[in-house]
N, C-alpha and C. Protein backbone atom coordinates (compact mmCIF):
# COMPACT_ATOMS: atom_id res chain seq x y z
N UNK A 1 0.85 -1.19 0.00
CA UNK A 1 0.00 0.00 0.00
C UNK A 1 0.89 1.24 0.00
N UNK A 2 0.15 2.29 -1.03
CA UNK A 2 1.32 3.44 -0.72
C UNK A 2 0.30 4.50 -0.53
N UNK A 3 0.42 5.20 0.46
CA UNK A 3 -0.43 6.90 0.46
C UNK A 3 0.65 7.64 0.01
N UNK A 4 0.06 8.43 -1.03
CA UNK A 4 0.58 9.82 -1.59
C UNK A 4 0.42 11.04 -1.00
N UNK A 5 -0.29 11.49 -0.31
CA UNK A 5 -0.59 12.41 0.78
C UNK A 5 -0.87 12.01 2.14
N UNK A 6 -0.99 13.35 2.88
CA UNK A 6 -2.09 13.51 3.95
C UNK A 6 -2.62 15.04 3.57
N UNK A 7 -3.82 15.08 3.82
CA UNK A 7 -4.41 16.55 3.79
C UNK A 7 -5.13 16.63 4.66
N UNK A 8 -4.86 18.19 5.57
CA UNK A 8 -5.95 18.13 6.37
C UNK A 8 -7.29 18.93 5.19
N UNK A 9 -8.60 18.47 5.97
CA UNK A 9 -9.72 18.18 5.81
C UNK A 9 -10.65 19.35 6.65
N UNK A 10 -11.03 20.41 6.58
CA UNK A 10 -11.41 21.34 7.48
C UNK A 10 -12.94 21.04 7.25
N UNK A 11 -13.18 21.27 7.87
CA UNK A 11 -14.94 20.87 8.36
C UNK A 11 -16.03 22.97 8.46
N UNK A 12 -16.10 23.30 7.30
CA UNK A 12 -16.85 24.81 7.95
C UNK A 12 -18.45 24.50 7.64
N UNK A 13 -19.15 25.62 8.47
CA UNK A 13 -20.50 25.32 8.16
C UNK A 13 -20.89 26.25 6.54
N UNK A 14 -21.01 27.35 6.33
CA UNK A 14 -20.96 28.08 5.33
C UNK A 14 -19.54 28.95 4.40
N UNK A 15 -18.88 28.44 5.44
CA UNK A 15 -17.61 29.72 4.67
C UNK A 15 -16.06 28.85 4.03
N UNK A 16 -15.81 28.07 4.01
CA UNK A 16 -15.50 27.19 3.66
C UNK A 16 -14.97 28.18 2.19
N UNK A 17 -15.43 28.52 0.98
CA UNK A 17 -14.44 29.80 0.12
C UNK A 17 -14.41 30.69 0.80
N UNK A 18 -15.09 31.20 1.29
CA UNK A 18 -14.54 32.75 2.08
C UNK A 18 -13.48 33.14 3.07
N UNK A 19 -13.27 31.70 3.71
CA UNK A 19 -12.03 31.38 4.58
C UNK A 19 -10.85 30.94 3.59
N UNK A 20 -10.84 30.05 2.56
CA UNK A 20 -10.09 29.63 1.76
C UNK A 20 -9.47 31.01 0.95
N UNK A 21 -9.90 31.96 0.40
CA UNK A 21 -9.39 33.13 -0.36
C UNK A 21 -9.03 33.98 0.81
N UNK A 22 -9.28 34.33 1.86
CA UNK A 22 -8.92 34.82 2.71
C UNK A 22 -7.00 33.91 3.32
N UNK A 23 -7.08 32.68 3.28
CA UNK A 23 -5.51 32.23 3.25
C UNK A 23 -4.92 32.35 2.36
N UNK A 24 -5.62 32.57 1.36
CA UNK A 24 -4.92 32.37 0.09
C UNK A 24 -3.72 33.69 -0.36
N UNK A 25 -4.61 34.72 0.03
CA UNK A 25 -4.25 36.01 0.06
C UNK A 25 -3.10 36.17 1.27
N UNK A 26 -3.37 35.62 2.22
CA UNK A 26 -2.68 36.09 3.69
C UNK A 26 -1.28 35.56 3.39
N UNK A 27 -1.08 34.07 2.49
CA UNK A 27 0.39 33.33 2.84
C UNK A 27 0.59 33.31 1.47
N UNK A 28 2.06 33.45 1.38
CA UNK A 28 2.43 33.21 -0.10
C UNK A 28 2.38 31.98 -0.38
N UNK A 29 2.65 31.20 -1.39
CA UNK A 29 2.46 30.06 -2.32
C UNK A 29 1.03 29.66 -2.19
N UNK A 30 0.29 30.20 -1.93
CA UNK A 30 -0.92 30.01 -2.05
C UNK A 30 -2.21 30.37 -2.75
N UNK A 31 -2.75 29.14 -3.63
CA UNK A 31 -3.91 29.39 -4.31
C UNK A 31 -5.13 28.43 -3.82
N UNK A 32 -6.07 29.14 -4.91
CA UNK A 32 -7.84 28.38 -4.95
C UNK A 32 -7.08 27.12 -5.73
N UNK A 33 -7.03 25.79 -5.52
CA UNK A 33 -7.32 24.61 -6.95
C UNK A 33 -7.80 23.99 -7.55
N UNK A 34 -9.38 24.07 -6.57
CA UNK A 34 -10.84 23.96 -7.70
C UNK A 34 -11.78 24.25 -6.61
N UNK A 35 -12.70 24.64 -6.85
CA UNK A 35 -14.18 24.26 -6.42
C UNK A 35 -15.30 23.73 -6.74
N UNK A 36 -15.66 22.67 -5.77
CA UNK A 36 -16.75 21.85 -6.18
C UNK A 36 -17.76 22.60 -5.36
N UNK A 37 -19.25 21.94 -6.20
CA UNK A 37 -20.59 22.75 -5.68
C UNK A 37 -21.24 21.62 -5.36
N UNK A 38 -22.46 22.15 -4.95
CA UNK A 38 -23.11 20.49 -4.06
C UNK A 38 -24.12 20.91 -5.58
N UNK A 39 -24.63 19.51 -5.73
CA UNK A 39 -25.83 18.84 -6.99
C UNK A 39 -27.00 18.43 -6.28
N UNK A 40 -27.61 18.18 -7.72
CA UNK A 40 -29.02 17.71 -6.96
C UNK A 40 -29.13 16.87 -5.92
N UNK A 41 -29.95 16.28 -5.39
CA UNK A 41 -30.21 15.69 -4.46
C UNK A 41 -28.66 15.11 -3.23
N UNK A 42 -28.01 16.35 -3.07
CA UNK A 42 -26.95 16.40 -2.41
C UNK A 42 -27.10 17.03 -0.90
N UNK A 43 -26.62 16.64 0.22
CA UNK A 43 -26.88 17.07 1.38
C UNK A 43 -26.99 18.90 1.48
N UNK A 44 -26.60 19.03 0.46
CA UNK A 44 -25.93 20.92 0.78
C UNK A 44 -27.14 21.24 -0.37
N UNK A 45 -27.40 22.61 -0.52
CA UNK A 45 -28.14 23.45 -0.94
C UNK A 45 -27.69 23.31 -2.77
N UNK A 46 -28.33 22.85 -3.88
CA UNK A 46 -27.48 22.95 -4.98
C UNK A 46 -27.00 24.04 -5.45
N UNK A 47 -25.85 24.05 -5.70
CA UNK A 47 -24.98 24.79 -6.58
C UNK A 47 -24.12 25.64 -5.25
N UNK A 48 -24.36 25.87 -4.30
CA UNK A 48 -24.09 26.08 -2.84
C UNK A 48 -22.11 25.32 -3.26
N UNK A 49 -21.04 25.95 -2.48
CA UNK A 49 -19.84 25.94 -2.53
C UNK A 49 -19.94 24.14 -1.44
N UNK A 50 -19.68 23.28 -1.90
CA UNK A 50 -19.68 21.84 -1.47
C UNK A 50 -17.88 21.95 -0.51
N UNK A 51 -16.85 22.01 -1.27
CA UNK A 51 -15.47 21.68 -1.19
C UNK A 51 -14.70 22.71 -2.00
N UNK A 52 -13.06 23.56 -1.13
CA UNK A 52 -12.51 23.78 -1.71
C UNK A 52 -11.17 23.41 -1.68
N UNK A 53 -10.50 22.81 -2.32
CA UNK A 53 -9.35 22.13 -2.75
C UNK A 53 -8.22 23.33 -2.78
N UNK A 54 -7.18 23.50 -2.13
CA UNK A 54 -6.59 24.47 -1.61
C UNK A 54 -5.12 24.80 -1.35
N UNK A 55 -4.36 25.45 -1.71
CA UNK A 55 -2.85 25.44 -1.39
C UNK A 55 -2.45 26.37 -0.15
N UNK A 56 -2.09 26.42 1.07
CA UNK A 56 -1.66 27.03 1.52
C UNK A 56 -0.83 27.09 1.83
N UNK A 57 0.61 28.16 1.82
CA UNK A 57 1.95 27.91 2.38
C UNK A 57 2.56 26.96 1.47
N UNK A 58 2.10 26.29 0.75
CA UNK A 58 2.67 25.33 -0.28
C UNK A 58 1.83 23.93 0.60
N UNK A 59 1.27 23.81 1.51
CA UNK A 59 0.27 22.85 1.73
C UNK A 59 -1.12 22.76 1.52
N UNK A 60 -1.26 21.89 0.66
CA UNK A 60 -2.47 21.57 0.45
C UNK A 60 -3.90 21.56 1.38
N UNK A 61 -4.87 21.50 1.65
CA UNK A 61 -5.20 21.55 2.45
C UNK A 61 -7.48 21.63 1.69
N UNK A 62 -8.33 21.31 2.27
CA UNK A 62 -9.53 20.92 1.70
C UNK A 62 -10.38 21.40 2.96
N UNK A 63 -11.33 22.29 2.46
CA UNK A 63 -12.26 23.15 3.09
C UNK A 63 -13.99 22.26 2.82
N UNK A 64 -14.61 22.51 3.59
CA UNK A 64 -16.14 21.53 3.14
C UNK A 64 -17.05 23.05 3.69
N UNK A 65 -17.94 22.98 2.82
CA UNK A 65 -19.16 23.73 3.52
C UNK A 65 -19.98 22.24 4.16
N UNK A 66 -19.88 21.86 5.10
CA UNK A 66 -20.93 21.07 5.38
C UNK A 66 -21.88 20.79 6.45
N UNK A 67 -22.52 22.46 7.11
CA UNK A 67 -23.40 22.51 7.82
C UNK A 67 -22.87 23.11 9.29
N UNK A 68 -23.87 23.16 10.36
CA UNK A 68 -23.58 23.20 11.30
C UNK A 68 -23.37 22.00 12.49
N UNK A 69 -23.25 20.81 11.75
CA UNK A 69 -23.35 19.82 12.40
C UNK A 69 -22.13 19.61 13.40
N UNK A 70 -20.56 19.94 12.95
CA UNK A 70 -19.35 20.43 13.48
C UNK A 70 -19.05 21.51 13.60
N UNK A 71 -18.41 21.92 14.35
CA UNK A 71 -17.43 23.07 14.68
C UNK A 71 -15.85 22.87 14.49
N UNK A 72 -15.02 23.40 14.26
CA UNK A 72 -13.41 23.51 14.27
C UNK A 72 -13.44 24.24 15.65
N UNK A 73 -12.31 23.54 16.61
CA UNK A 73 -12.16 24.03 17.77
C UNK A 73 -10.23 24.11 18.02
N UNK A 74 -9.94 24.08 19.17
CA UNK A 74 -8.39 24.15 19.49
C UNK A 74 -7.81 22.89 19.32
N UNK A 75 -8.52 21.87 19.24
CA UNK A 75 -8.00 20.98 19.26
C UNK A 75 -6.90 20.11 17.75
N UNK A 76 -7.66 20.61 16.84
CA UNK A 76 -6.72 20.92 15.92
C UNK A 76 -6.25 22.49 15.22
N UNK A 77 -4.83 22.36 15.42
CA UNK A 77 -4.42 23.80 15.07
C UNK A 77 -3.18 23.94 13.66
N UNK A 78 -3.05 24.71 13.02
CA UNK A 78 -2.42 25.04 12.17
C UNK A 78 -1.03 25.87 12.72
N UNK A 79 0.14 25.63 12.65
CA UNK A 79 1.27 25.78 13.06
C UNK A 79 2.11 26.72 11.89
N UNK A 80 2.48 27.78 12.18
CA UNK A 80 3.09 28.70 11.70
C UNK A 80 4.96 29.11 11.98
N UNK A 81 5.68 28.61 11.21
CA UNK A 81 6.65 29.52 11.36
C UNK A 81 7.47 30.15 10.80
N UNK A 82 7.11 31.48 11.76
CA UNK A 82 7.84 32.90 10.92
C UNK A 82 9.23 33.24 11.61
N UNK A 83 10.12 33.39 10.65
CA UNK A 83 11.01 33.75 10.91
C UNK A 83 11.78 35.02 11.55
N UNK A 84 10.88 36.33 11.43
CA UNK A 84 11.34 37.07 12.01
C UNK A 84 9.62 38.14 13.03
N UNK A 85 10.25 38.75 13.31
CA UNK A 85 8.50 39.84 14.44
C UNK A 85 7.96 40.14 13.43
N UNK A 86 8.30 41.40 12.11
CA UNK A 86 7.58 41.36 11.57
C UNK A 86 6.55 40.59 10.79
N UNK A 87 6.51 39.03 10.17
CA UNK A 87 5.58 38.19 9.80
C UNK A 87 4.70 37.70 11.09
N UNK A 88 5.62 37.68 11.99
CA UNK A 88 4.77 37.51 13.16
C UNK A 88 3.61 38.36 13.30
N UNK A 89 3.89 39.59 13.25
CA UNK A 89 2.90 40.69 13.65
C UNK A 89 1.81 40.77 12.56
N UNK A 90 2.35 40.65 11.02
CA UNK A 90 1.59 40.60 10.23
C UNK A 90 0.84 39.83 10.09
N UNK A 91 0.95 38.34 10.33
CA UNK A 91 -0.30 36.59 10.03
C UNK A 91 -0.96 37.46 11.52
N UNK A 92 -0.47 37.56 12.64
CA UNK A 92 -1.47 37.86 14.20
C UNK A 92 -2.74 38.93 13.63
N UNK A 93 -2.36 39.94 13.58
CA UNK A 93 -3.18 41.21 13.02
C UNK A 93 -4.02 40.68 11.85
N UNK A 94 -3.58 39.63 10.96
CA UNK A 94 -4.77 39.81 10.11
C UNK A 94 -5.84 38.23 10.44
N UNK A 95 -5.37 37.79 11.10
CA UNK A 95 -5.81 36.39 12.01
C UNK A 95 -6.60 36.86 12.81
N UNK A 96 -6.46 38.01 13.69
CA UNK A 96 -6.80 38.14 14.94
C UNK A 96 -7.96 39.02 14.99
N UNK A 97 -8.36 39.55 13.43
CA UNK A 97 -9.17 40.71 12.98
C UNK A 97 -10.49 39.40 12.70
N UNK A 98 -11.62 40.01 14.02
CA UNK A 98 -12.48 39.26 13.66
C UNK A 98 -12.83 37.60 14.49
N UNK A 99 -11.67 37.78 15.55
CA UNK A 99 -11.04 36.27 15.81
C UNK A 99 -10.84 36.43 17.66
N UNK A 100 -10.14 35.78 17.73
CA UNK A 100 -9.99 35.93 19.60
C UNK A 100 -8.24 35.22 19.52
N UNK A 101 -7.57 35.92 20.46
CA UNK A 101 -6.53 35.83 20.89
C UNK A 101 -6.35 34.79 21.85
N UNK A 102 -5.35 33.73 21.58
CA UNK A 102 -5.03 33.39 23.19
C UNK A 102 -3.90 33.37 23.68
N UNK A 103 -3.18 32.15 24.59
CA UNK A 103 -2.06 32.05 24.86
C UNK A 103 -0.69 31.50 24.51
N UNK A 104 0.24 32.11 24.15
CA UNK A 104 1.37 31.38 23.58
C UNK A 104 1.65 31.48 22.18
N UNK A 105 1.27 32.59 21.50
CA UNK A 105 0.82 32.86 20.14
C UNK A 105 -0.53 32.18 19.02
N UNK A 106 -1.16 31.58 20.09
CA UNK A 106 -2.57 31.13 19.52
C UNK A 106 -3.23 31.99 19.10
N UNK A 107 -4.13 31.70 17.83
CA UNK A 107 -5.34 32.85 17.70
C UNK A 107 -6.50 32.15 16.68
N UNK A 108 -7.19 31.92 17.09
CA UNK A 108 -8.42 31.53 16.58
C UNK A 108 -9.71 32.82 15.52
N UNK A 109 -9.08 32.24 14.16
CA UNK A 109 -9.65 33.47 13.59
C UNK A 109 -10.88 33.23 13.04
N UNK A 110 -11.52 34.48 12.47
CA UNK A 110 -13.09 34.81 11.61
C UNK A 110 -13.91 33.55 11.92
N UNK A 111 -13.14 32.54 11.27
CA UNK A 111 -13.97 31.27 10.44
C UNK A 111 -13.59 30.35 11.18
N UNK A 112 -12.98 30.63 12.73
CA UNK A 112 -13.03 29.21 13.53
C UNK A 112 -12.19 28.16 13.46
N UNK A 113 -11.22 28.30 12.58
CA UNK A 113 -10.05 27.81 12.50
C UNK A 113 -8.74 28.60 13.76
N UNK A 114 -8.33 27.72 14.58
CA UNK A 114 -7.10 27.62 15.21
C UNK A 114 -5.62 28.21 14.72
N UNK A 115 -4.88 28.97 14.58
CA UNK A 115 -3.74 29.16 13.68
C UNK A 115 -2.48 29.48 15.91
N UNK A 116 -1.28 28.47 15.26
CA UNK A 116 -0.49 29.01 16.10
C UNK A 116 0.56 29.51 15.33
N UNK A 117 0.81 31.18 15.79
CA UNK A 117 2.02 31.92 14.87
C UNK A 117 3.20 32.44 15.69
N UNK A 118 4.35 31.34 15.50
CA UNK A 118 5.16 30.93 16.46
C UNK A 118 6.48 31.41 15.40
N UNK A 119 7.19 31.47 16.16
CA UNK A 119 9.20 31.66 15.77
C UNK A 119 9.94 30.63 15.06
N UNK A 120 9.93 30.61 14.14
CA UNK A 120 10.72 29.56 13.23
C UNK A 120 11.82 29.16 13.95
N UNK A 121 12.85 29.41 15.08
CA UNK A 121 13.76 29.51 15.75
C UNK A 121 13.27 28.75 17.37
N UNK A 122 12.07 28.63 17.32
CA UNK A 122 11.42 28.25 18.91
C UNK A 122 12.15 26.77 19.03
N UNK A 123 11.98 25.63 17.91
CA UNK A 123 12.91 24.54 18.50
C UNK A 123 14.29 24.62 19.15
N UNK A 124 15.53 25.54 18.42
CA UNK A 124 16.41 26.00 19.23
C UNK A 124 16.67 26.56 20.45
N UNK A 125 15.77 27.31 21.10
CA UNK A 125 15.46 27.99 22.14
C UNK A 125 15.12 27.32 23.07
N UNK A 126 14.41 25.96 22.92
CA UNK A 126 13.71 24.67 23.93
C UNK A 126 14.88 23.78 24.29
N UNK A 127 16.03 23.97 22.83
CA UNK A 127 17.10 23.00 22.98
C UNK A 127 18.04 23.62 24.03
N UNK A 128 18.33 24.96 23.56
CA UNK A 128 18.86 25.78 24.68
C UNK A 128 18.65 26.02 26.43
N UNK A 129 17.77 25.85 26.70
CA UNK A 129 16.51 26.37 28.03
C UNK A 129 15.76 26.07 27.77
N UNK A 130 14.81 24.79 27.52
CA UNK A 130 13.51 24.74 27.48
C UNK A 130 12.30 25.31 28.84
N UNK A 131 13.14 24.97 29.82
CA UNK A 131 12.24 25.83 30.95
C UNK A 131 12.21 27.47 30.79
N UNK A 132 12.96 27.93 30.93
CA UNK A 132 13.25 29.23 30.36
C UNK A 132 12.46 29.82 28.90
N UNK A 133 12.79 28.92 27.82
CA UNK A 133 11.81 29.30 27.30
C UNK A 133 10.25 28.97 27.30
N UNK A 134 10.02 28.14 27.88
CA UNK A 134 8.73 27.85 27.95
C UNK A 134 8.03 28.95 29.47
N UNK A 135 8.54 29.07 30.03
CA UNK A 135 8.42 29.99 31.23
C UNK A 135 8.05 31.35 30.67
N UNK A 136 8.66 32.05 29.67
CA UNK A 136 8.59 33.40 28.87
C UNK A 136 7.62 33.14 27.88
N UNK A 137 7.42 32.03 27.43
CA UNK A 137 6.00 31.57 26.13
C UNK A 137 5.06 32.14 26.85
N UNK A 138 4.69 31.19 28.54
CA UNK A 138 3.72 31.33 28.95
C UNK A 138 3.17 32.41 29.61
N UNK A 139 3.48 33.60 29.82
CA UNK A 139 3.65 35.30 29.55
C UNK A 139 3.41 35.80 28.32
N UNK A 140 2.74 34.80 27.41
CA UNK A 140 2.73 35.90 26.31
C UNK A 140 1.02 35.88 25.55
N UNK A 141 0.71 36.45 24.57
CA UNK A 141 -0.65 36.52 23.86
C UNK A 141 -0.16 36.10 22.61
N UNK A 142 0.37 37.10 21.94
CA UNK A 142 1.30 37.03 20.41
C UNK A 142 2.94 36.79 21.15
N UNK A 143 3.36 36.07 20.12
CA UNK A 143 4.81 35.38 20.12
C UNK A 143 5.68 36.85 19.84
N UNK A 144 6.54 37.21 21.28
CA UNK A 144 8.01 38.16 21.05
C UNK A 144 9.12 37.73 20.82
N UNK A 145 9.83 37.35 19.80
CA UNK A 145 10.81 36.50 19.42
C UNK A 145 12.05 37.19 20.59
N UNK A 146 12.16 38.55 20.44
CA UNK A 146 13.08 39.32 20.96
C UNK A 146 13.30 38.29 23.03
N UNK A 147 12.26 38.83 23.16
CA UNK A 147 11.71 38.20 25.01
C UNK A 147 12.23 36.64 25.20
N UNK A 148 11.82 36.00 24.06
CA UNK A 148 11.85 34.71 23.67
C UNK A 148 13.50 34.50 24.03
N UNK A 149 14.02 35.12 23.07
CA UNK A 149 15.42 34.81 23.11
C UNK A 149 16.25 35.47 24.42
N UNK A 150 15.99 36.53 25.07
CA UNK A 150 16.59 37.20 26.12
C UNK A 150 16.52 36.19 26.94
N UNK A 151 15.13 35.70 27.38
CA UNK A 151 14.75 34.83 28.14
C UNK A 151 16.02 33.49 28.95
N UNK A 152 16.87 32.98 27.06
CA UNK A 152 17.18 32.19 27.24
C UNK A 152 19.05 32.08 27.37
N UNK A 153 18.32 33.62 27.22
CA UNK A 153 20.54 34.14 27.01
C UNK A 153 21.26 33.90 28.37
């Protein structure tokens, strides 16, 4: 047996393109790569946005309009890393518009999707001081790379 992928599979009730062009825009290498519509006698409304097939960051990734039957919660999250404050500040601010903040650079945006926007550099820093750095994480809302690293000097 061979699998050629994994994709995650996002579960939205209505927004499912509206969240999808909204990443699309936010991260580079990222496009729409088709959309399917729901058909006749199909659980969803016909012609209604069914699935969108999706690149983000250069990962693939598949959006469903399929009701309110699920929610997307914390429990699965999308992992970000930026290399320097400014991308940091930029994915937070446009994540966070519409969305709720939490701890440790979490932010749960518009459409109920989870995003953590973390320091491309954070594995080094754990290797260095992991108490230390994890001690200064947990002080934070949005990720300070600067704090991050003092932390561990």
């Amino acid at each position: 047996m061979t699998i050629q992928s994994v994709t995650p599979f996002l579960w939205f009730d209505s927004q499912a393109e509206d969240a999808a062009k909204f990443y699309a825009a936010l991260f580079p290498d990222s496009r729409i790569l088709q959309v399917s519509h729901y058909g006749k006698n199909m659980p969803g409304p016909e012609g209604a946005v069914m699935v969108v097939d999706a690149q983000i960051a250069g990962q693939r990734v598949q959006l469903m309009n399929g009701g309110p039957s699920f929610t997307l919660n914390m429990a699965f999250s999308l992992m970000v890393a930026c290399e320097d404050q400014a991308e940091i500040d930029r994915l937070w601010a446009a994540l966070l518009e519409g969305g709720q903040a939490h701890a440790c650079g979490w932010v749960t945006d518009r459409f109920g999707l989870t995003w953590q926007i973390n320091y491309a550099g954070w594995p080094a820093l754990l290797e260095k001081n992991a108490q230390k750095a994890m001690e200064a994480m947990m002080t934070m809302i949005k990720i300070d790379i600067q704090a991050l690293k003092d932390a561990v000097a």
